[in-house]
N, C-alpha and C. Protein backbone atom coordinates (compact mmCIF):
# COMPACT_ATOMS: atom_id res chain seq x y z
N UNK A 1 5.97 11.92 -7.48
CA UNK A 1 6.54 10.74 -8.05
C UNK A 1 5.47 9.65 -8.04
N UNK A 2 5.67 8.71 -9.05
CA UNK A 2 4.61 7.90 -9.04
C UNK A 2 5.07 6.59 -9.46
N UNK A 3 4.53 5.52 -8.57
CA UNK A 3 5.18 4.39 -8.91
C UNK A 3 4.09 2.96 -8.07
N UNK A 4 4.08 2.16 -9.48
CA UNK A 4 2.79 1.29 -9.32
C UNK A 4 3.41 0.10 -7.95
N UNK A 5 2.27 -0.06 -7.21
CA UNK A 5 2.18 -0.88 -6.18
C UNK A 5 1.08 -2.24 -6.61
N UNK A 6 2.14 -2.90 -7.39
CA UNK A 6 1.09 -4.42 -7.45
C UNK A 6 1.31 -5.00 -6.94
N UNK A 7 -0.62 -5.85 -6.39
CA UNK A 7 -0.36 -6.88 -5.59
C UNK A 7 -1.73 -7.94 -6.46
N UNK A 8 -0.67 -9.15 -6.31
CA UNK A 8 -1.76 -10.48 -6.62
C UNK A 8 -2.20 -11.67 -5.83
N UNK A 9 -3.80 -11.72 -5.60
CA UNK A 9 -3.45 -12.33 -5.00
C UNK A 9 -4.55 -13.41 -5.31
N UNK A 10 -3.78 -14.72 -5.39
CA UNK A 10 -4.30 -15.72 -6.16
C UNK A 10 -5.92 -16.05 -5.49
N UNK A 11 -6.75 -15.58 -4.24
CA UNK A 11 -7.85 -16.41 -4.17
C UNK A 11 -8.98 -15.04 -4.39
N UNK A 12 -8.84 -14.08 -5.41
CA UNK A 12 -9.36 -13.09 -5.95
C UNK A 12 -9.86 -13.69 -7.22
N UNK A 13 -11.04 -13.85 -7.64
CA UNK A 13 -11.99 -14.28 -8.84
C UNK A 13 -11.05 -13.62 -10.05
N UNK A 14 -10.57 -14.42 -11.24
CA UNK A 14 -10.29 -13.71 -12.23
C UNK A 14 -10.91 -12.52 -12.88
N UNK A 15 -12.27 -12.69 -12.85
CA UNK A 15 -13.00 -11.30 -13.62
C UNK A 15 -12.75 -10.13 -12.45
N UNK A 16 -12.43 -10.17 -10.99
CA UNK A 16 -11.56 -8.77 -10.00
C UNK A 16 -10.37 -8.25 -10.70
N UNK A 17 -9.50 -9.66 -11.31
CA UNK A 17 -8.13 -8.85 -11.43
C UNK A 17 -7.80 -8.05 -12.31
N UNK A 18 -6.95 -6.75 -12.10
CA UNK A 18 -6.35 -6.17 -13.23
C UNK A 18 -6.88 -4.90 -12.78
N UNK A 19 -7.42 -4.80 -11.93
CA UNK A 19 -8.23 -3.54 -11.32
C UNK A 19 -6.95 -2.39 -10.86
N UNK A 20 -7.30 -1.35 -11.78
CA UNK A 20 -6.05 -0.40 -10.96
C UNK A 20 -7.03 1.09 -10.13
N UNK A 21 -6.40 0.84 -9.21
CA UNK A 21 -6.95 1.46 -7.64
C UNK A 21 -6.29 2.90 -7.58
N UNK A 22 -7.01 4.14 -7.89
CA UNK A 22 -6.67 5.61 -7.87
C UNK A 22 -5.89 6.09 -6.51
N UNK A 23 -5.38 4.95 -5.46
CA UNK A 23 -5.98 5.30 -3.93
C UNK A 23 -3.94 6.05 -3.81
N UNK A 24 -3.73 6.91 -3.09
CA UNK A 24 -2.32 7.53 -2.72
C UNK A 24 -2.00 6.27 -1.42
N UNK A 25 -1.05 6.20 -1.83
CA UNK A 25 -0.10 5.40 -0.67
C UNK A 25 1.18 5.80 -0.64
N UNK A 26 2.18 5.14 0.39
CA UNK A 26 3.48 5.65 0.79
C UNK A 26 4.25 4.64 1.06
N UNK A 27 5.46 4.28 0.27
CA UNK A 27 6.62 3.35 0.74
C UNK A 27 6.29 2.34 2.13
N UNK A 28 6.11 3.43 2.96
CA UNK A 28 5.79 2.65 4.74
C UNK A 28 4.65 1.75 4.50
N UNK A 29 3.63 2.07 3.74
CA UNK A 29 2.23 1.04 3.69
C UNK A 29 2.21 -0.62 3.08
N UNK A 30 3.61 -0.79 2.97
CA UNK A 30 3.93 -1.65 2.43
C UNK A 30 3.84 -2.74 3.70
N UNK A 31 4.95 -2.88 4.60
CA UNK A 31 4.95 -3.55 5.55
C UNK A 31 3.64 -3.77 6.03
N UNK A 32 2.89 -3.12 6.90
CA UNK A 32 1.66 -3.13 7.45
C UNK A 32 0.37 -3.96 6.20
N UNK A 33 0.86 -3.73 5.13
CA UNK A 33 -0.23 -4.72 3.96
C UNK A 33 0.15 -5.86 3.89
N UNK A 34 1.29 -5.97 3.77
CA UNK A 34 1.99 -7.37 3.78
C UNK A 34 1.42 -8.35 5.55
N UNK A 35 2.15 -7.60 6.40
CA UNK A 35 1.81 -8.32 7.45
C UNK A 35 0.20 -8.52 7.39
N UNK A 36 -1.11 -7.80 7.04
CA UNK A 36 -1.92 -7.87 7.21
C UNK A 36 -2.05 -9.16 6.02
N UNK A 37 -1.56 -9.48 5.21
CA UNK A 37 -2.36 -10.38 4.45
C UNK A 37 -1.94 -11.43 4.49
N UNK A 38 -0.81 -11.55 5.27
CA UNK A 38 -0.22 -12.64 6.35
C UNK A 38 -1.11 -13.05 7.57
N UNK A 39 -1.91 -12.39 7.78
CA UNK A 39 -3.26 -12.43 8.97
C UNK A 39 -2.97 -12.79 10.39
N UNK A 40 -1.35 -11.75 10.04
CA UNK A 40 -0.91 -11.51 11.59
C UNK A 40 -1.13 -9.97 11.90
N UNK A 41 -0.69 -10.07 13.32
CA UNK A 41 -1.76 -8.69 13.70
C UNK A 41 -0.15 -7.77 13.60
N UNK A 42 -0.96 -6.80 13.39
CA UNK A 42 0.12 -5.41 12.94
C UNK A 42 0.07 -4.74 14.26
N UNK A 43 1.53 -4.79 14.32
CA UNK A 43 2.55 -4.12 15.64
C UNK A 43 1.86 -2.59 15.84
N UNK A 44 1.70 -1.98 17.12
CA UNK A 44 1.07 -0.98 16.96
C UNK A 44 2.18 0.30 16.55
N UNK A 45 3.76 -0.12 16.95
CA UNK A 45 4.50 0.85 16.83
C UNK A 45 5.32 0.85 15.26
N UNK A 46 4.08 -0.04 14.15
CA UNK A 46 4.90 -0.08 12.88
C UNK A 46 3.99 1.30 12.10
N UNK A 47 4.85 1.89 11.35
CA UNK A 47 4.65 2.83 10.50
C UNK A 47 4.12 2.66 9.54
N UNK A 48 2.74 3.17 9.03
CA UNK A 48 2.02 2.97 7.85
C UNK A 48 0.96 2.56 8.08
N UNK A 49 0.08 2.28 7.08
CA UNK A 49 -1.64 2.47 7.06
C UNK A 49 -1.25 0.47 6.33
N UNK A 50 -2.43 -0.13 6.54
CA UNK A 50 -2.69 -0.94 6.48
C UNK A 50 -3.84 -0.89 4.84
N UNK A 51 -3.27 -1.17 3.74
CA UNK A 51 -3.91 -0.63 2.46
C UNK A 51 -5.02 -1.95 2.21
N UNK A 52 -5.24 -2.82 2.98
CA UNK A 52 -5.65 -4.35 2.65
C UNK A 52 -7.65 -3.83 2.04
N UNK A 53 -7.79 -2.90 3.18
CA UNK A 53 -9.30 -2.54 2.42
C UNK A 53 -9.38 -2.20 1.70
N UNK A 54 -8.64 -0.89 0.90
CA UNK A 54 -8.82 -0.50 -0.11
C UNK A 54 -8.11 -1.52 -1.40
N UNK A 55 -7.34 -2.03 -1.14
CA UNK A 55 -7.60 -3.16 -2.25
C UNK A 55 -8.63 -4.15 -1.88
N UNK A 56 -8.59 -4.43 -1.19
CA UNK A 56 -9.91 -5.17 -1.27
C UNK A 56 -11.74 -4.37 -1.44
N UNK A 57 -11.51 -3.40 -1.77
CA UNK A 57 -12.80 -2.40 -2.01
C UNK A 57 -13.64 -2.20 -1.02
N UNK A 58 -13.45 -2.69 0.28
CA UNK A 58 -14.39 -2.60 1.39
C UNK A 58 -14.32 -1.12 2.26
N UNK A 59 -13.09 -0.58 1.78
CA UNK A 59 -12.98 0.32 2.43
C UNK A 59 -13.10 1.68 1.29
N UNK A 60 -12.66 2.74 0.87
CA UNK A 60 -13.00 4.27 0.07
C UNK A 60 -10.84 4.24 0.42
N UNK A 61 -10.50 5.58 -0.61
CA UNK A 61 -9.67 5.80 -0.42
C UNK A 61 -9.41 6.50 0.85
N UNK A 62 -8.05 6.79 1.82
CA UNK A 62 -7.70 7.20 3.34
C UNK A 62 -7.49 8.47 2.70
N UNK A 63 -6.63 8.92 2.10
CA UNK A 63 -5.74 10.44 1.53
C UNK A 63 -6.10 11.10 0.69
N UNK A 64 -5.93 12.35 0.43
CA UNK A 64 -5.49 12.96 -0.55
C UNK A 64 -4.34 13.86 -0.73
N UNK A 65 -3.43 13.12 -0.06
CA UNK A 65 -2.26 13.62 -0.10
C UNK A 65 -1.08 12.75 0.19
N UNK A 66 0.18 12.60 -0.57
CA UNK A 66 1.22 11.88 0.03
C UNK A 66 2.29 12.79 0.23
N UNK A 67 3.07 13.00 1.08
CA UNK A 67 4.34 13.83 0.60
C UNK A 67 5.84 12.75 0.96
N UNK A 68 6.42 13.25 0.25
CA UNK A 68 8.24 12.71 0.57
C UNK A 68 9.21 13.27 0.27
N UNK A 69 10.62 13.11 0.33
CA UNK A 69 11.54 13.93 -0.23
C UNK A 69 12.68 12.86 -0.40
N UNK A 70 13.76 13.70 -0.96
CA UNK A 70 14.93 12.36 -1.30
C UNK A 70 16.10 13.82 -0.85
N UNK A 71 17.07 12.96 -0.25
CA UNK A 71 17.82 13.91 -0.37
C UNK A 71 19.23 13.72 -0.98
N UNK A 72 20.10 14.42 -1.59
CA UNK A 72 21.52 13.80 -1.65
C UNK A 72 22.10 13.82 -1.00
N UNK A 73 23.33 13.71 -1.38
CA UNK A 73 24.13 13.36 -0.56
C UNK A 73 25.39 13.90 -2.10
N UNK A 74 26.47 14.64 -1.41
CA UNK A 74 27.22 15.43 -2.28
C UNK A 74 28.16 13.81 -2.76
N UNK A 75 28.72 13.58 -4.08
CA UNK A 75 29.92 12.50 -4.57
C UNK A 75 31.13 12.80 -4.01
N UNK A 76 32.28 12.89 -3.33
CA UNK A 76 33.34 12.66 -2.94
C UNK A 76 34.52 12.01 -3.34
């Protein structure tokens, strides 16, 4: 499944933006980016990778792999 993760962030030079980043991430990496760009320190017992380098290009992509599943749940 694939589904775009944008982020803007206003003190990024206009000629950076619009850059789309090949990098795999996961639902959970959300929190941990957010708090990080809040430039509070990330809880050690929160779930997820901290994506702030690789958008910010300082870092290479972490994965090559994401996995997940959905499950149902029968209508009643």
């Amino acid at each position: 499944m694939k589904a775009p993760f944008i982020v803007f962030d206003g003190r990024v030079a206009k000629a950076d933006r619009g850059r789309r980043e090949p990098a795999l991430m996961s639902s959970v990496d959300v929190a941990p980016t957010i708090v990080s760009y809040a430039g509070l320190k990330i809880p050690d017992n929160m779930q997820g990778r901290d994506l702030t380098p690789v958008i910010q290009q300082t870092q290479d992509r972490e994965r090559h792999a994401v996995i997940s599943s959905q499950e149902g749940h029968p209508q009643q």
